[in-house]
C-alpha atoms as a PDB file:
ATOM      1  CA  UNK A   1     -73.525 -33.990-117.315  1.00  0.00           C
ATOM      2  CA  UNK A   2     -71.437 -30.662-118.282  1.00  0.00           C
ATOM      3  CA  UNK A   3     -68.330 -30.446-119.824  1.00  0.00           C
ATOM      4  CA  UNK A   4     -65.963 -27.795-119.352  1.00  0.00           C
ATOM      5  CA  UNK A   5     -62.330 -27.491-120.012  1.00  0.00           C
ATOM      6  CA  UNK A   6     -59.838 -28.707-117.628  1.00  0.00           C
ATOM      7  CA  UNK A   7     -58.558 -26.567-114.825  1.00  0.00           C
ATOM      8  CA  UNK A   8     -61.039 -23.733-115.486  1.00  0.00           C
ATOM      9  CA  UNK A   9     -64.121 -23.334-112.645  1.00  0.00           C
ATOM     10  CA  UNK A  10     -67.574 -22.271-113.524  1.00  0.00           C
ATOM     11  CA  UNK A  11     -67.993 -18.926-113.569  1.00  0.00           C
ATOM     12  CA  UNK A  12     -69.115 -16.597-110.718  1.00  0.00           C
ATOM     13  CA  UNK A  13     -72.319 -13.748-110.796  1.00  0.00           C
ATOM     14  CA  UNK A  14     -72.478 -11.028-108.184  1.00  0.00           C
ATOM     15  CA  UNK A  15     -69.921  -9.507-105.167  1.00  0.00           C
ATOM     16  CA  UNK A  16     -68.100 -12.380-103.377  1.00  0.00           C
ATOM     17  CA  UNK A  17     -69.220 -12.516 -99.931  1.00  0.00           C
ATOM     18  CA  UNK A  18     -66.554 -11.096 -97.727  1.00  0.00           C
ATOM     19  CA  UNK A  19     -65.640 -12.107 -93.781  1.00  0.00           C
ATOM     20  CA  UNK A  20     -63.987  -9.391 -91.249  1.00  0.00           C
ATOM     21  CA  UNK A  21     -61.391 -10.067 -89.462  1.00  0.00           C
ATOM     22  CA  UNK A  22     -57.697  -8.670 -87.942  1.00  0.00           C
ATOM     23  CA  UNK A  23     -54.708  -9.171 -89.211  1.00  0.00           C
ATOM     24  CA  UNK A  24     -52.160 -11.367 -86.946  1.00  0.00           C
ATOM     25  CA  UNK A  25     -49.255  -8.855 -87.939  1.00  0.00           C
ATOM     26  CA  UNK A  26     -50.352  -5.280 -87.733  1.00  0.00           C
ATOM     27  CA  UNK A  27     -54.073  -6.102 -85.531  1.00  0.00           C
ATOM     28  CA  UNK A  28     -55.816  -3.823 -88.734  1.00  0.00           C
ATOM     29  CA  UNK A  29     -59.209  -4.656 -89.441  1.00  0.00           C
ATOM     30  CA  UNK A  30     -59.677  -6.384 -93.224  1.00  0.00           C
ATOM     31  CA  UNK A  31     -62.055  -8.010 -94.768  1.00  0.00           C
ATOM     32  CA  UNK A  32     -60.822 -11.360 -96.453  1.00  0.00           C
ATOM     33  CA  UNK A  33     -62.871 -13.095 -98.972  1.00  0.00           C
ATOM     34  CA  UNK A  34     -63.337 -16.788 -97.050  1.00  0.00           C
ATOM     35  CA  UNK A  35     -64.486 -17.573 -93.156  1.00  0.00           C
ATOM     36  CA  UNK A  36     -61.211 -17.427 -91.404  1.00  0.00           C
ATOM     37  CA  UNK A  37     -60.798 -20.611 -89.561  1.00  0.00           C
ATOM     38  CA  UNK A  38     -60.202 -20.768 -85.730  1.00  0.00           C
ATOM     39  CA  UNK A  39     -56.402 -20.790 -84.364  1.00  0.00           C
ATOM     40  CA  UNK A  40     -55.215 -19.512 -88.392  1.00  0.00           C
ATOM     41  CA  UNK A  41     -53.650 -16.774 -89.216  1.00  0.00           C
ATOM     42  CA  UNK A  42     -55.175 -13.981 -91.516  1.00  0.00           C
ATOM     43  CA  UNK A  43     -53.174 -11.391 -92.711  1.00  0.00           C
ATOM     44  CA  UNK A  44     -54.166  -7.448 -94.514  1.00  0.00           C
ATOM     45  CA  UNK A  45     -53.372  -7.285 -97.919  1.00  0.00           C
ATOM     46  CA  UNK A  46     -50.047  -5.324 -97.092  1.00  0.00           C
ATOM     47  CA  UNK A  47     -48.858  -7.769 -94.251  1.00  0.00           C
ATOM     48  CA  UNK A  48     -50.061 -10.813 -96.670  1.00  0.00           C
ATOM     49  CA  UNK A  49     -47.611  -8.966 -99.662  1.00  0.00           C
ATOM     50  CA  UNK A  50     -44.701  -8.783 -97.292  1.00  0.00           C
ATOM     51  CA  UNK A  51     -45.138 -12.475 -96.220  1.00  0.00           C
ATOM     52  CA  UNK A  52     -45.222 -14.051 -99.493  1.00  0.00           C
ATOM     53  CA  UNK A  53     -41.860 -15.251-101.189  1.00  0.00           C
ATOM     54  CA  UNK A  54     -40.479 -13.171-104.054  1.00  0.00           C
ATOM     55  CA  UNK A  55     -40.553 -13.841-107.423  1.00  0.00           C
ATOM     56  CA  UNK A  56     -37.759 -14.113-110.142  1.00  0.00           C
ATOM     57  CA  UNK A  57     -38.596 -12.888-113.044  1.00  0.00           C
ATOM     58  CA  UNK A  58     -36.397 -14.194-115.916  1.00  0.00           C
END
């Protein structure tokens, strides 16, 4: 059996496969890099950035 350090995933070779779909805010076309699932939303990369919560920085 392998060992590999904790928290860290094997590592990947070749272009993720990406999915198409529209985003539920602005109805843009995007590509998204997992199957969207039925009845979720999926957001652009611009409506996804406006969505997430701000960070502090200290």
């Amino acid at each position: 059996m392998e060992r590999r350090p904790f928290g860290r995933r094997p590592f990947r070779t070749g272009p993720r496969e990406m999915h198409k779909a529209v985003c539920a805010d602005c109805g843009a076309e995007t590509e998204v890099p997992f199957k969207p699932a039925e009845g979720r939303p999926v957001y652009c990369r611009e409506c996804f950035a406006k969505r997430r919560p701000r960070r502090e920085r200290f």
